[in-house]
C-alpha atoms as a PDB file:
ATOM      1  CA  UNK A   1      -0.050  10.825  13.500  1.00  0.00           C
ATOM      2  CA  UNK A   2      -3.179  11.026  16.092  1.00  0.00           C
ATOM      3  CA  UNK A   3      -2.998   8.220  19.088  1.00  0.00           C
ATOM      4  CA  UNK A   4      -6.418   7.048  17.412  1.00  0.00           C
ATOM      5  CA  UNK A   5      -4.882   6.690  13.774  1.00  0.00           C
ATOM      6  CA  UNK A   6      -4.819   2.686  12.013  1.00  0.00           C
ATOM      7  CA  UNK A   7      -3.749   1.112   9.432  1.00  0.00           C
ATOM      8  CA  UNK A   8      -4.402  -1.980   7.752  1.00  0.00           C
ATOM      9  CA  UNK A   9      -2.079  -5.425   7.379  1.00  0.00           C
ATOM     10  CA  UNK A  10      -2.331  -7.772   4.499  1.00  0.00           C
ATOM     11  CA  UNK A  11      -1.439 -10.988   5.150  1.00  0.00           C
ATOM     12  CA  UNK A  12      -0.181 -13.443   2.490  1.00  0.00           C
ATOM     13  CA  UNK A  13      -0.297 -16.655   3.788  1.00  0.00           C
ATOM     14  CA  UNK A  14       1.486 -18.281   0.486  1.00  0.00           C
ATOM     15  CA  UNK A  15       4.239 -15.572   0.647  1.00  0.00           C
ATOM     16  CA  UNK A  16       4.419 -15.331   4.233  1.00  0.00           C
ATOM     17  CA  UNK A  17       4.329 -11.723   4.409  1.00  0.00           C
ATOM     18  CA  UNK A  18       2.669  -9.104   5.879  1.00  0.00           C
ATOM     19  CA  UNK A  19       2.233  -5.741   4.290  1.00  0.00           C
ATOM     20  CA  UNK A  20       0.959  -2.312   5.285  1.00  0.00           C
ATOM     21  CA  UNK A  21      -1.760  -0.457   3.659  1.00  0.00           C
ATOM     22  CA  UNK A  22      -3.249   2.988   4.534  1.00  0.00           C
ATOM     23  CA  UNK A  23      -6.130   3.186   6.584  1.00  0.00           C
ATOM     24  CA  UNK A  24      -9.453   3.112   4.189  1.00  0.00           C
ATOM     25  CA  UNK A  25     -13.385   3.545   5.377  1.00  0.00           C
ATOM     26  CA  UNK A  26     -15.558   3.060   2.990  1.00  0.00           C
ATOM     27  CA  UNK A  27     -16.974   1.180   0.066  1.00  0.00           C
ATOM     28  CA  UNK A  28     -15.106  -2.224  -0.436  1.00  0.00           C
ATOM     29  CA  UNK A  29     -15.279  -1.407  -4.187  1.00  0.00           C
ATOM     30  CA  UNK A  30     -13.291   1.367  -3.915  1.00  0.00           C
ATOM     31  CA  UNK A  31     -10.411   0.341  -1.985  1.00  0.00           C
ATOM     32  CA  UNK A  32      -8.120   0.005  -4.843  1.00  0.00           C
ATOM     33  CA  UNK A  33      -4.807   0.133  -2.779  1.00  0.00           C
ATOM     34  CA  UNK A  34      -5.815  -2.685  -1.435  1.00  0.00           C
ATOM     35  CA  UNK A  35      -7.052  -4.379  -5.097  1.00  0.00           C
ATOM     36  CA  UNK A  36      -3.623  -3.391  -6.233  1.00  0.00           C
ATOM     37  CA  UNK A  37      -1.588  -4.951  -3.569  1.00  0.00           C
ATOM     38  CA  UNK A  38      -3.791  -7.753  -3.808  1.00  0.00           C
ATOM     39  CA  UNK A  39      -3.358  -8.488  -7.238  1.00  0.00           C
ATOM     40  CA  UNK A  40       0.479  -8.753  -6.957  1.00  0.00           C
ATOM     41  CA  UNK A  41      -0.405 -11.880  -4.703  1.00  0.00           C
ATOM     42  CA  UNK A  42       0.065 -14.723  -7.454  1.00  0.00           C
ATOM     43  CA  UNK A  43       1.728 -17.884  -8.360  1.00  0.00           C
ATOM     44  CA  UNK A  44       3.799 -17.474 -11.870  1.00  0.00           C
ATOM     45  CA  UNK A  45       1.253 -19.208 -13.774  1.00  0.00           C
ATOM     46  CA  UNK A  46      -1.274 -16.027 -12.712  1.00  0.00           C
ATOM     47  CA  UNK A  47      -3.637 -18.207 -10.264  1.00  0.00           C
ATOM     48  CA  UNK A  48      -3.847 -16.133  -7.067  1.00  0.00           C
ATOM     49  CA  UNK A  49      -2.761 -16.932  -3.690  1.00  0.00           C
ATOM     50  CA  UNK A  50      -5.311 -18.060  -1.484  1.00  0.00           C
ATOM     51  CA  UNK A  51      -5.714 -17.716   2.506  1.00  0.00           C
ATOM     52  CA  UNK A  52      -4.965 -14.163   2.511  1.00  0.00           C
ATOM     53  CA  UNK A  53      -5.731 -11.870   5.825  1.00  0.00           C
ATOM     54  CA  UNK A  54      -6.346  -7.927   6.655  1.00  0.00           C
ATOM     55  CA  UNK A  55      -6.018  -6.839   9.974  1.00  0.00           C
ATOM     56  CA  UNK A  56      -6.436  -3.315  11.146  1.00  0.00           C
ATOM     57  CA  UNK A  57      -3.532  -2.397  14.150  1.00  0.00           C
ATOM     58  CA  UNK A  58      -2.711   1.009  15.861  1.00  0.00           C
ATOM     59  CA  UNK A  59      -0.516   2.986  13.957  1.00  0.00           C
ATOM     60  CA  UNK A  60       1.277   3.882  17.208  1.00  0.00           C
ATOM     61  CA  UNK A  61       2.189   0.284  18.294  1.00  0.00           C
ATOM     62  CA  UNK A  62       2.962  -1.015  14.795  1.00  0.00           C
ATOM     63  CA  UNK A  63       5.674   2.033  14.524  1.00  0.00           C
ATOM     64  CA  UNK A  64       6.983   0.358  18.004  1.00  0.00           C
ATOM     65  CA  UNK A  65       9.408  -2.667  17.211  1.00  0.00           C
ATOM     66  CA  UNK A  66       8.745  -4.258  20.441  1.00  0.00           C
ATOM     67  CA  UNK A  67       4.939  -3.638  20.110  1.00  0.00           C
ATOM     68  CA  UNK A  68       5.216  -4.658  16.181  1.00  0.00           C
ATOM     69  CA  UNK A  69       7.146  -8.046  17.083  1.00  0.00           C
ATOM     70  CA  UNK A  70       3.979  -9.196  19.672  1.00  0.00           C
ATOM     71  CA  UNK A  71       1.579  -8.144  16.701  1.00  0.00           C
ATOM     72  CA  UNK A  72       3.286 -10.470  14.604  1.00  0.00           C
ATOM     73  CA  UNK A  73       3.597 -13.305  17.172  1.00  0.00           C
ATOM     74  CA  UNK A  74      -0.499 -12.837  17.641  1.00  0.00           C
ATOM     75  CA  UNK A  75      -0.838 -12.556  13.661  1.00  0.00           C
ATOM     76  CA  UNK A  76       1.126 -15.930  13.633  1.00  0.00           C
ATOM     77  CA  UNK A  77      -1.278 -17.287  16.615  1.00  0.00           C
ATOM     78  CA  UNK A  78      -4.551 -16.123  15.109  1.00  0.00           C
ATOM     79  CA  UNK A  79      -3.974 -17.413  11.879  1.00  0.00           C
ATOM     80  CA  UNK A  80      -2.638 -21.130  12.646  1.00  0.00           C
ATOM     81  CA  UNK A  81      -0.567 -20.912   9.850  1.00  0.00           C
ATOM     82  CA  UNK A  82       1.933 -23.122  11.982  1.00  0.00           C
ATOM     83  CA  UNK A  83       5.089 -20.741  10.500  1.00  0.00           C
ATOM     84  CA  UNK A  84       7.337 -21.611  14.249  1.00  0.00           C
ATOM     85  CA  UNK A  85      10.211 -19.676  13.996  1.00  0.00           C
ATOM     86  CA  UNK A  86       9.625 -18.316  10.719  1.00  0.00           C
ATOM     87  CA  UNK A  87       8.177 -14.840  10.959  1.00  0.00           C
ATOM     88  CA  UNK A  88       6.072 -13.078   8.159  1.00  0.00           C
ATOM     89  CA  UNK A  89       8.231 -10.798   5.993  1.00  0.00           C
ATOM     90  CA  UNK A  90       7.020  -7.439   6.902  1.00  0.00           C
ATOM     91  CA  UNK A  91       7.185  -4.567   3.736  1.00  0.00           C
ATOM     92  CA  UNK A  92       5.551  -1.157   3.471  1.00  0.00           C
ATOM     93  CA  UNK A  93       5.381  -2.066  -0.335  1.00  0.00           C
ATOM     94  CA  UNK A  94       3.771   1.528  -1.925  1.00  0.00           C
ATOM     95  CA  UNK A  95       6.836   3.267   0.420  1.00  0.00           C
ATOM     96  CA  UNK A  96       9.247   1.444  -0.833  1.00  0.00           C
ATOM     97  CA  UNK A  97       8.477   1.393  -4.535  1.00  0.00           C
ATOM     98  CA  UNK A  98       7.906   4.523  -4.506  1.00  0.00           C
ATOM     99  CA  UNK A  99      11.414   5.393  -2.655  1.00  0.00           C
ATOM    100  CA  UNK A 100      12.953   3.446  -5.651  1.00  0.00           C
ATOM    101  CA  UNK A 101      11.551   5.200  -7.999  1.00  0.00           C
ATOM    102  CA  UNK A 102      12.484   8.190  -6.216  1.00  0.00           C
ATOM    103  CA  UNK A 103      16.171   7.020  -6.365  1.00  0.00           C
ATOM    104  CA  UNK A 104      16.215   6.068  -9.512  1.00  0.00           C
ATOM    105  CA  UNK A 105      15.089  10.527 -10.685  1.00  0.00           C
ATOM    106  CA  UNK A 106      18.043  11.473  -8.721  1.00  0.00           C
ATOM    107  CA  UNK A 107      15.693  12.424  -5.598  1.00  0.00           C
ATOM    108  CA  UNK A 108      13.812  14.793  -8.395  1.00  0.00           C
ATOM    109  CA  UNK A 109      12.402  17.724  -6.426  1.00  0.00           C
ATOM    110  CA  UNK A 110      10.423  18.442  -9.573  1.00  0.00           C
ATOM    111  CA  UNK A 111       8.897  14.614 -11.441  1.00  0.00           C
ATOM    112  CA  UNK A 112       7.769  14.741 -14.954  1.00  0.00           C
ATOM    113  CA  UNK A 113       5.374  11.773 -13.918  1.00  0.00           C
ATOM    114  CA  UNK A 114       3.593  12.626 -10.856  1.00  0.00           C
ATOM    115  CA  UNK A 115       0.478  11.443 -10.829  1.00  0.00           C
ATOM    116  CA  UNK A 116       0.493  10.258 -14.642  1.00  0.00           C
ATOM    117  CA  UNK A 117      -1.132   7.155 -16.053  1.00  0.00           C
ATOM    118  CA  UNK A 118       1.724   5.235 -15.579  1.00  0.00           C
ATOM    119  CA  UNK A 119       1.739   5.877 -11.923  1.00  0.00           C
ATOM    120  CA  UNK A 120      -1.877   5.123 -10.908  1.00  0.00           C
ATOM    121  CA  UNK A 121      -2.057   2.090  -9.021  1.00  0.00           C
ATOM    122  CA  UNK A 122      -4.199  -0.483 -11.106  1.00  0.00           C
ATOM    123  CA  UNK A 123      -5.500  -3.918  -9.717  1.00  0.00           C
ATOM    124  CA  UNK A 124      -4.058  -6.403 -11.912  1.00  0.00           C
ATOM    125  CA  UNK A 125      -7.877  -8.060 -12.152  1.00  0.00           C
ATOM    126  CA  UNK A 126      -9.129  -6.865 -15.945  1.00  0.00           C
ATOM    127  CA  UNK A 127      -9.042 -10.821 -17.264  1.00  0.00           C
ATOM    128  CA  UNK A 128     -11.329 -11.186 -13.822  1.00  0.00           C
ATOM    129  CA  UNK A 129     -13.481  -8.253 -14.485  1.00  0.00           C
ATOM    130  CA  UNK A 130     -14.073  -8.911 -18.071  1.00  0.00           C
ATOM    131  CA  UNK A 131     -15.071 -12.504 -17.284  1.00  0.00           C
ATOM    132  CA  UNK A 132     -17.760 -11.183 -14.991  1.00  0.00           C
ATOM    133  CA  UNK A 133     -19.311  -8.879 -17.201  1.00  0.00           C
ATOM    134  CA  UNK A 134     -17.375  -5.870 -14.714  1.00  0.00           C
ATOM    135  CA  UNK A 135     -15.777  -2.929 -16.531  1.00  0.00           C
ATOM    136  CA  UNK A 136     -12.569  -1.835 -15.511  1.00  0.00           C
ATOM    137  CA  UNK A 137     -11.075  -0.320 -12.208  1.00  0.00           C
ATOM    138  CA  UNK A 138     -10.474   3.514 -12.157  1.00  0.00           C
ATOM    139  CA  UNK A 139      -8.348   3.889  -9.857  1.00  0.00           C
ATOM    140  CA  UNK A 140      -7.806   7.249  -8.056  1.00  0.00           C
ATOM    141  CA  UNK A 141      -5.004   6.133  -6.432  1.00  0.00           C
ATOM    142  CA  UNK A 142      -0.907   6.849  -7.510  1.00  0.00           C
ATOM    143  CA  UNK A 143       2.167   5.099  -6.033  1.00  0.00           C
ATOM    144  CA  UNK A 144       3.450   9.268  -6.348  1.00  0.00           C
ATOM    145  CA  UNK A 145       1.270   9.695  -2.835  1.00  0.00           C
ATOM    146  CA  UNK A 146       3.872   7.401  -1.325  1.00  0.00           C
ATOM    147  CA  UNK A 147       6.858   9.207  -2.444  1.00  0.00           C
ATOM    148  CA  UNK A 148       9.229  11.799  -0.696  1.00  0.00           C
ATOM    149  CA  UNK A 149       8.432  14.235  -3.637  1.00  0.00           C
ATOM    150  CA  UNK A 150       4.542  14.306  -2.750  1.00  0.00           C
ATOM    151  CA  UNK A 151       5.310  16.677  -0.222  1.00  0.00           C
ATOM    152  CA  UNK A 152       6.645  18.743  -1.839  1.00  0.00           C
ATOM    153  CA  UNK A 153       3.846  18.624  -5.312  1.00  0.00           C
ATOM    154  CA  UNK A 154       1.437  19.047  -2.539  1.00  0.00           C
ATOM    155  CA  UNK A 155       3.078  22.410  -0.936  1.00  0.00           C
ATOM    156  CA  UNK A 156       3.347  23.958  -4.328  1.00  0.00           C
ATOM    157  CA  UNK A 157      -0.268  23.080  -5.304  1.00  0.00           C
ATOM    158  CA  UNK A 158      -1.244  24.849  -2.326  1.00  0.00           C
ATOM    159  CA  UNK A 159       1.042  27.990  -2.963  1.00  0.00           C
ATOM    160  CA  UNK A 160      -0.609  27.462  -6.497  1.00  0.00           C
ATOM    161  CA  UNK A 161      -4.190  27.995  -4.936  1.00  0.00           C
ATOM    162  CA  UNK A 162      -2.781  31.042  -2.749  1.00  0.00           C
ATOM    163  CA  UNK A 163      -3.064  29.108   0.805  1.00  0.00           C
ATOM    164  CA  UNK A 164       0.744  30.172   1.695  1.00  0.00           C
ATOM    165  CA  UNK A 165       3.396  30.983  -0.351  1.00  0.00           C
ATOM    166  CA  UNK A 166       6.178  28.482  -1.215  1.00  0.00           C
ATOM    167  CA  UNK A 167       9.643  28.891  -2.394  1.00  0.00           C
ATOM    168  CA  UNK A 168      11.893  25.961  -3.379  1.00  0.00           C
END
């Protein structure tokens, strides 16, 4: 992690959490980590939340507790949301799905579903889309890029290509 290194915080003002995202530059329209967590944000009936937030922070002070707790308090001050004592939930959601599913291959040092259809992180928004006249989202994005096996998928790709070699 660089001292000059960010990443984003969506804030659910319905759920009263706050959750970290990756750093992204670029098109809006192609932020799909963002349409994906975004999309999760809805009332049982399917209606989204409302009042929802991003905020971009240092990576460096969110990773210190003290520094993350005034971040929160000026989140909570900024916003108005009037939540007193209550504090935001904080979750690094893609980490910790992706941890779970981790867990529940036995800590697989070798997945049969990295980076496979049913791992690409898809905005829940095709009704929304449709309606609009908007084809679908293709998303380039997998929850496997969040997961302690990544490393390892990326070291042997690179072995693969010749860059170093890699034994497991």
């Amino acid at each position: 992690m660089s001292d000059d290194s960010k990443l984003r915080l969506l804030l659910c003002g319905e759920c009263k959490s706050i959750e970290e995202l990756p750093w992204y530059e670029g098109d809006v329209r192609g932020d799909h980590l963002l349409d994906y967590l975004a999309s999760r944000h809805q009332y049982p009936d399917g209606n989204r939340h409302r009042g929802g937030a991003l905020f971009d922070v240092p990576e460096k002070h969110w990773k210190d507790p003290n520094a993350r707790q005034m971040i929160i308090e000026q989140i909570n001050a900024r916003t108005g949301k009037g939540l007193g004592d209550k504090f935001y939930e904080v979750k690094a959601t893609f980490k910790e799905d992706a941890f779970t599913c981790w867990k529940s291959r036995n800590r697989t040092k070798n997945c049969g579903d990295f980076k496979s259809e049913k791992k690409r992180l898809i905005p829940d928004t095709k009704a929304e889309r449709k309606d609009l006249g908007l084809s679908p989202v293709k998303s380039n994005r997998f929850l496997c890029e969040f997961c302690p096996y990544f490393s390892i998928a990326m070291q042997r790709m690179r072995a693969g290509r010749g860059d170093y070699s890699f034994k497991d």
